[in-house]
C-alpha atoms as a PDB file:
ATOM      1  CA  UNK A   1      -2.063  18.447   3.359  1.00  0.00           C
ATOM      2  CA  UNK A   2      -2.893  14.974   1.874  1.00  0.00           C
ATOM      3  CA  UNK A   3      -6.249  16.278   0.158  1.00  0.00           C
ATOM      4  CA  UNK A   4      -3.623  18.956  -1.784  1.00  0.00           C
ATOM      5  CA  UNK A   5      -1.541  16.223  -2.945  1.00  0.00           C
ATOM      6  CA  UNK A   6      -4.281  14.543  -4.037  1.00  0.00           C
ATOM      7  CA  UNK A   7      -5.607  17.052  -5.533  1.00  0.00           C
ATOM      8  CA  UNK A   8      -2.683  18.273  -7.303  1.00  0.00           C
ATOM      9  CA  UNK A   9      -2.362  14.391  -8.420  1.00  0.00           C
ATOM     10  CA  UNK A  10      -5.367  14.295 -10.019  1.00  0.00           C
ATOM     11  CA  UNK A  11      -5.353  17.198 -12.058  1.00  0.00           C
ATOM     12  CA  UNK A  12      -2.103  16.555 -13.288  1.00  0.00           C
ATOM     13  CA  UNK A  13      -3.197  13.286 -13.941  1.00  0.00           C
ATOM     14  CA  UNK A  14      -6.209  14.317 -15.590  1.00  0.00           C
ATOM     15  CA  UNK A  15      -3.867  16.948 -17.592  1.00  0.00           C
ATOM     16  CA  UNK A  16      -2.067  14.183 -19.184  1.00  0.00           C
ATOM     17  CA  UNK A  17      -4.500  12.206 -19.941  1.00  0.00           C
ATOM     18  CA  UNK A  18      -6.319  14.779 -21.516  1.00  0.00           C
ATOM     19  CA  UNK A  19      -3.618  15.976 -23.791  1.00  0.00           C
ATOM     20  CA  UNK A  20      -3.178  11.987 -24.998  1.00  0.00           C
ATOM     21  CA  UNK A  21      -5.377  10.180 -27.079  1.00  0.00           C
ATOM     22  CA  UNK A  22      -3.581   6.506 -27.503  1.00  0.00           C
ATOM     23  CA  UNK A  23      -5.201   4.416 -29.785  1.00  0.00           C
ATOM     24  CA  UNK A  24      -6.124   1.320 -28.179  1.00  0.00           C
ATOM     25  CA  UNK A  25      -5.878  -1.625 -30.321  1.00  0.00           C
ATOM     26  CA  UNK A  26      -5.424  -5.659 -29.057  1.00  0.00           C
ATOM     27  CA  UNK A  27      -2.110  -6.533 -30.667  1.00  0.00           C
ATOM     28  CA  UNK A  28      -1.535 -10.400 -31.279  1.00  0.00           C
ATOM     29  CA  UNK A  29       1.294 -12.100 -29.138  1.00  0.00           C
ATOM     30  CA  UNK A  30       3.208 -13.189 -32.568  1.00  0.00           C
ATOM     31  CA  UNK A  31       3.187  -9.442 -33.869  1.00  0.00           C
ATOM     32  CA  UNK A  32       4.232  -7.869 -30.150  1.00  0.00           C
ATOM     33  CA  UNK A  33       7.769  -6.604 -31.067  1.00  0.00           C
ATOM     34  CA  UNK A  34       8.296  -4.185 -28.271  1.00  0.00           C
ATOM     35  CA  UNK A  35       7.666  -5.028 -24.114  1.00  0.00           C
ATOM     36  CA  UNK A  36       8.120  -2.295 -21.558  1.00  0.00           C
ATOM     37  CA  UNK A  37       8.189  -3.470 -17.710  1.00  0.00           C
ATOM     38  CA  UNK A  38       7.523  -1.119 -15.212  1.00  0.00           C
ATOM     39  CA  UNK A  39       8.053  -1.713 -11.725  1.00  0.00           C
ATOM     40  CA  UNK A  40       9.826  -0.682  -8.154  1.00  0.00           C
ATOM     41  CA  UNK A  41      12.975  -2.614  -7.706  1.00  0.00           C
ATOM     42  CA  UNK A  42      12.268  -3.211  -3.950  1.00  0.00           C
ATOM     43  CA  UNK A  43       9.232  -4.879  -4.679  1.00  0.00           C
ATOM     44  CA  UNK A  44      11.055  -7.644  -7.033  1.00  0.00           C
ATOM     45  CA  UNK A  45      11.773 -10.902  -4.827  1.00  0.00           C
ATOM     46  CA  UNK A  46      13.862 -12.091  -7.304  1.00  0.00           C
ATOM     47  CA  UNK A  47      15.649 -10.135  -9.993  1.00  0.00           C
ATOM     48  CA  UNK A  48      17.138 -13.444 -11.642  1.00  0.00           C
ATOM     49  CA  UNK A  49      13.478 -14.822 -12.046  1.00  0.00           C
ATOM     50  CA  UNK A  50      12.703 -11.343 -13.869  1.00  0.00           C
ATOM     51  CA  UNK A  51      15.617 -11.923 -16.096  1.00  0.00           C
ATOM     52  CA  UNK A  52      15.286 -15.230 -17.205  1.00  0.00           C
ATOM     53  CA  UNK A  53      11.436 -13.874 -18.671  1.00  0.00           C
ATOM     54  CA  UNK A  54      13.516 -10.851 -20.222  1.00  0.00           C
ATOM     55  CA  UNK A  55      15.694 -13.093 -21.841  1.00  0.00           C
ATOM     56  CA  UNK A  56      12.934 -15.623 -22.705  1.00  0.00           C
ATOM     57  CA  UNK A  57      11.274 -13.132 -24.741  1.00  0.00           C
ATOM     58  CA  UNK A  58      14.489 -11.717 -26.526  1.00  0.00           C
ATOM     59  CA  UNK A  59      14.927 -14.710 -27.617  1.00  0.00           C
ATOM     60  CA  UNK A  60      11.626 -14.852 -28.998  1.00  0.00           C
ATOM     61  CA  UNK A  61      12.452 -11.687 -31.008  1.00  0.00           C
ATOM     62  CA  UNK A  62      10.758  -9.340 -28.320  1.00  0.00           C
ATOM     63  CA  UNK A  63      12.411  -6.180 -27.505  1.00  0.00           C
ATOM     64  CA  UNK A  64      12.180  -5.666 -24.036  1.00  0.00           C
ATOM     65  CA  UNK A  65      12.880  -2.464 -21.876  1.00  0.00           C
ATOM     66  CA  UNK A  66      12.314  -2.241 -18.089  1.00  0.00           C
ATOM     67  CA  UNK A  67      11.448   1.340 -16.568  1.00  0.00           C
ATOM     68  CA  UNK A  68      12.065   0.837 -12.520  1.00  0.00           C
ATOM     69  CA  UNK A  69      12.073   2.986  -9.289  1.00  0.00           C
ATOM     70  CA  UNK A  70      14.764   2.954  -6.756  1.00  0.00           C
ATOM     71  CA  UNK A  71      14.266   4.014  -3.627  1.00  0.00           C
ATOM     72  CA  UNK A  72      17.250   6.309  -2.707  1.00  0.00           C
ATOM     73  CA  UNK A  73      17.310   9.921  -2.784  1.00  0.00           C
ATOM     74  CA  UNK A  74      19.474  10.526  -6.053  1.00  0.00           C
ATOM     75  CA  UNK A  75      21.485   8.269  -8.454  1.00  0.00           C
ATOM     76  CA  UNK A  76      25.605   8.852  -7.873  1.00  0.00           C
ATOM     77  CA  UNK A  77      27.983  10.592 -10.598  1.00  0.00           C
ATOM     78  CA  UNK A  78      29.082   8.110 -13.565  1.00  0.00           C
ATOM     79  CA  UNK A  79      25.907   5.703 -12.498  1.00  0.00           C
ATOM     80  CA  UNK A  80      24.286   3.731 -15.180  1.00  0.00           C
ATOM     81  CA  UNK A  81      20.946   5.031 -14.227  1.00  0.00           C
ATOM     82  CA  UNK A  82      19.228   4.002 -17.966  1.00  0.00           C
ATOM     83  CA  UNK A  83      15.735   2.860 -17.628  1.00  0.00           C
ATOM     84  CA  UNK A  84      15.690   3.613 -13.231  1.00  0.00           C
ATOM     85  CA  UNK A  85      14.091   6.856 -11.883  1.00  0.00           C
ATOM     86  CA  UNK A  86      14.358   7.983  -8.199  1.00  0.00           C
ATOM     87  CA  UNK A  87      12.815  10.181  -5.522  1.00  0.00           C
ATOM     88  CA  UNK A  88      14.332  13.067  -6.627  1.00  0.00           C
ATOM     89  CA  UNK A  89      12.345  11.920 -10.375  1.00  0.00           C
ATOM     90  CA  UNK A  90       9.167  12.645  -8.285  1.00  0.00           C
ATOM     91  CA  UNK A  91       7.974  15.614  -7.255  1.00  0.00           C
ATOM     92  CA  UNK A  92       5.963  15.961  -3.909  1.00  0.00           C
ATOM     93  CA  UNK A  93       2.427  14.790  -4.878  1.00  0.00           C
ATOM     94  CA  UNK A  94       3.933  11.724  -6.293  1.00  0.00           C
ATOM     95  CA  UNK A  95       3.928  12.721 -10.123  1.00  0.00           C
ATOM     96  CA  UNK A  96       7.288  11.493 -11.869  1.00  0.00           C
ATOM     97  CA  UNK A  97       8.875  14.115 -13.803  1.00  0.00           C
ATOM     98  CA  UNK A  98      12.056  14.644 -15.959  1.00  0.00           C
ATOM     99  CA  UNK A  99      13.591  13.647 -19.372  1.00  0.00           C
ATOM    100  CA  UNK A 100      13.703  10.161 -18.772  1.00  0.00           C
ATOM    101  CA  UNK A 101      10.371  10.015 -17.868  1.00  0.00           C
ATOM    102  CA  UNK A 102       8.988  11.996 -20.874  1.00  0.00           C
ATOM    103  CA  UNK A 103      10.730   9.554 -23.030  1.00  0.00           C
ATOM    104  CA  UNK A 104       9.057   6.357 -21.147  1.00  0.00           C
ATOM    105  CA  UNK A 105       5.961   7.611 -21.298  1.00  0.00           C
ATOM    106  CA  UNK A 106       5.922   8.548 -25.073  1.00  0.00           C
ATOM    107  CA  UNK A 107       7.043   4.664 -26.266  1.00  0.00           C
ATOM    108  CA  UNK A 108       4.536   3.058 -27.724  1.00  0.00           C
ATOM    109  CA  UNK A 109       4.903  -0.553 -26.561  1.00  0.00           C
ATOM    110  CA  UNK A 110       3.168  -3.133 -27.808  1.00  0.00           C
ATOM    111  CA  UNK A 111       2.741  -4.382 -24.426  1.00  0.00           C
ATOM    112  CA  UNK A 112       3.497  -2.335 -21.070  1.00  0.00           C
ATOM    113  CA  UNK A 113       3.321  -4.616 -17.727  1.00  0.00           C
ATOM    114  CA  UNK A 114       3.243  -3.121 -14.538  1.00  0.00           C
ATOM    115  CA  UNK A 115       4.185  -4.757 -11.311  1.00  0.00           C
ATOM    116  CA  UNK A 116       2.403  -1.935  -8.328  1.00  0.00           C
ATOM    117  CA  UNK A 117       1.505  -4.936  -5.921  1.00  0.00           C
ATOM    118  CA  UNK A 118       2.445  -1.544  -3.147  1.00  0.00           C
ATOM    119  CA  UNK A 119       0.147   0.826  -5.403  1.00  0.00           C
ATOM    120  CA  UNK A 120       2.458   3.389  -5.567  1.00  0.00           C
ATOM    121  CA  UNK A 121       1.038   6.579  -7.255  1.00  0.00           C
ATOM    122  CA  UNK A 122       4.021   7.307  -9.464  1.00  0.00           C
ATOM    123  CA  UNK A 123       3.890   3.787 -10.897  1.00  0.00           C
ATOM    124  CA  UNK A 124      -0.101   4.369 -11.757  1.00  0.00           C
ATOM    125  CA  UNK A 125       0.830   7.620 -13.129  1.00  0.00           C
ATOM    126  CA  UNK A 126       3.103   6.579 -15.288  1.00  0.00           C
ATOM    127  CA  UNK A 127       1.379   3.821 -16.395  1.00  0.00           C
ATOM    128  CA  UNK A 128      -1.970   5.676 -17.048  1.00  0.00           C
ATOM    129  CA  UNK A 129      -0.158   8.384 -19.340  1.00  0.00           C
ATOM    130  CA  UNK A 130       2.524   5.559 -20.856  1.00  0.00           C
ATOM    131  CA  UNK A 131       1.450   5.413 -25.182  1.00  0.00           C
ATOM    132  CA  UNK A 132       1.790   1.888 -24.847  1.00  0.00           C
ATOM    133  CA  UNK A 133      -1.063  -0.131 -27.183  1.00  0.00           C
ATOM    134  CA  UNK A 134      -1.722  -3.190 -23.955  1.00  0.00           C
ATOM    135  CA  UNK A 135      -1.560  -2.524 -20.539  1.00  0.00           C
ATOM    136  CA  UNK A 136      -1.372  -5.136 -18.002  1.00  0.00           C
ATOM    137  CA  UNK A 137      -1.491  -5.046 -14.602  1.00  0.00           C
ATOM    138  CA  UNK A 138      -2.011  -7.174 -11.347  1.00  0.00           C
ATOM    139  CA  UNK A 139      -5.160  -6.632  -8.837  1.00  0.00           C
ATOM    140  CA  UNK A 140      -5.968  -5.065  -6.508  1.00  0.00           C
ATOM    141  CA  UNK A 141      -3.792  -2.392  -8.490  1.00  0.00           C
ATOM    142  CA  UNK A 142      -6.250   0.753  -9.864  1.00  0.00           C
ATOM    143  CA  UNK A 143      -8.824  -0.894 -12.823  1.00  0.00           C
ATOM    144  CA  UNK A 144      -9.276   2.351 -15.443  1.00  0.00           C
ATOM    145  CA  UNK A 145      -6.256   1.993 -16.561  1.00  0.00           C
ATOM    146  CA  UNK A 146      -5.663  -1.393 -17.414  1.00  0.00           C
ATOM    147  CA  UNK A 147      -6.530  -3.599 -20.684  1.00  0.00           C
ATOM    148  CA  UNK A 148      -5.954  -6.521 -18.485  1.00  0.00           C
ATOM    149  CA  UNK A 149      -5.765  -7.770 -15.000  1.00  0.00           C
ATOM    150  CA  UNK A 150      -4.080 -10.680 -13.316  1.00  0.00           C
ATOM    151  CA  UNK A 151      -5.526 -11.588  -9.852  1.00  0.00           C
ATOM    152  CA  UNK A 152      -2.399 -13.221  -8.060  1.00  0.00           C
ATOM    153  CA  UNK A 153      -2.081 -13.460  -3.761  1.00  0.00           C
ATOM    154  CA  UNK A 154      -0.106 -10.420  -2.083  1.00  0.00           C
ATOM    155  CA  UNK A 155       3.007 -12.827  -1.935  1.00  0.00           C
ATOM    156  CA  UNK A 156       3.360 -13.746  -5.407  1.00  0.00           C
ATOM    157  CA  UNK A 157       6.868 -14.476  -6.693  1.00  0.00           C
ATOM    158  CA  UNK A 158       7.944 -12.930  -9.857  1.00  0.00           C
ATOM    159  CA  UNK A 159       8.285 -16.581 -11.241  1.00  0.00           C
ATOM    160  CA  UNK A 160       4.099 -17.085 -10.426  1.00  0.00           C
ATOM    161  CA  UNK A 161       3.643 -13.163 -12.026  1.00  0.00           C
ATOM    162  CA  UNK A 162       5.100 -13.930 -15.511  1.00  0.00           C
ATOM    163  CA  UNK A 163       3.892 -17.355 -15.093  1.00  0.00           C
ATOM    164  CA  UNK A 164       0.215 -16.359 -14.730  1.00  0.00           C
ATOM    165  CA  UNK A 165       0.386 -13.372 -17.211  1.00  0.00           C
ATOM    166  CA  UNK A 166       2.106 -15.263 -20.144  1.00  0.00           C
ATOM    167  CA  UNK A 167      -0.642 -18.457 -19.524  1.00  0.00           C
ATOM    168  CA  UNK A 168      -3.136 -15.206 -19.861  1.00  0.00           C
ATOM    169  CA  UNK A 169      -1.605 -14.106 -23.028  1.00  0.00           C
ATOM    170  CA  UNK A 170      -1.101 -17.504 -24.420  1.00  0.00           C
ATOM    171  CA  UNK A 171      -5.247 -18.130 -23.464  1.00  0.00           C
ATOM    172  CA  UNK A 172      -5.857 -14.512 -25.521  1.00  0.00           C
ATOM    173  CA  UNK A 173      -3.758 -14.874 -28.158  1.00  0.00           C
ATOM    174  CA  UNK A 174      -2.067 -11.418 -27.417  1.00  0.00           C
END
């Protein structure tokens, strides 16, 4: 049964990506309005480390938006579920589907970082398809689909991740 859901993943995958063409252009750190994070909650150490770098770069004028996974079967009645997708968001070969994710996938961010230290399919799905101009991502995390990599230890903090990929930016000139 996995080789069907792999299968199935792949073409739909390939579907996607064949209906897209984003234009991929370097955009430099002092024109980046718009930052999309995309990442499962569970995986996130520290929450309050991830805010203070949200809140960092709204200060800086940055519009930031983060797009996470929660692991639980379906988000309660009268739940602020804005910008969080669940199980019941992906369908059984691990492709995320639904309004909310049509609409993540269709902002074009200046920059889109994605934390998938567990490699979780629907996080490289969505991050593959997303119209975002800069992706970043951390190894050993799929390469195609990246603009940029950051090689960090399997026990990175959130603190060392933004650490590491704003030193890369700053270095660029992104």
């Amino acid at each position: 049964m996995k080789w069907l859901k792999d299968r199935l993943f792949s073409l739909r995958l390939k579907s996607n990506l064949s209906s897209r063409h984003p234009k991929k252009e370097v955009v430099n750190q002092n024109k980046v309005r718009s930052i999309g994070l995309l990442f499962n909650e569970s995986q996130i150490s520290n929450p309050r480390e991830l805010q203070a770098y949200i809140d960092k770069w709204t200060k800086n004028g940055k519009a930031v938006e983060t797009f996470s996974f929660v692991d639980i079967k379906e988000f309660e009645e009268n739940t602020d579920d804005a910008g969080k997708f669940c199980r019941k968001d992906v369908n059984w070969f691990q492709v995320p589907q639904g309004d909310k994710i049509d609409a993540f996938v269709n902002k074009p961010y200046d920059i889109l970082i994605t934390i998938n230290p567990a490699k979780k399919r629907y996080l490289h799905f969505l991050n593959a398809v997303s119209s975002a101009k800069f992706k970043i991502g951390l190894l050993p995390d799929v390469v195609e689909f990246y603009d940029l990599l950051i090689d960090l230890d399997e026990n990175a903090t959130v603190k060392k991740i933004f650490s590491d990929i704003q030193e890369t930016l700053d270095k660029l000139s992104i």
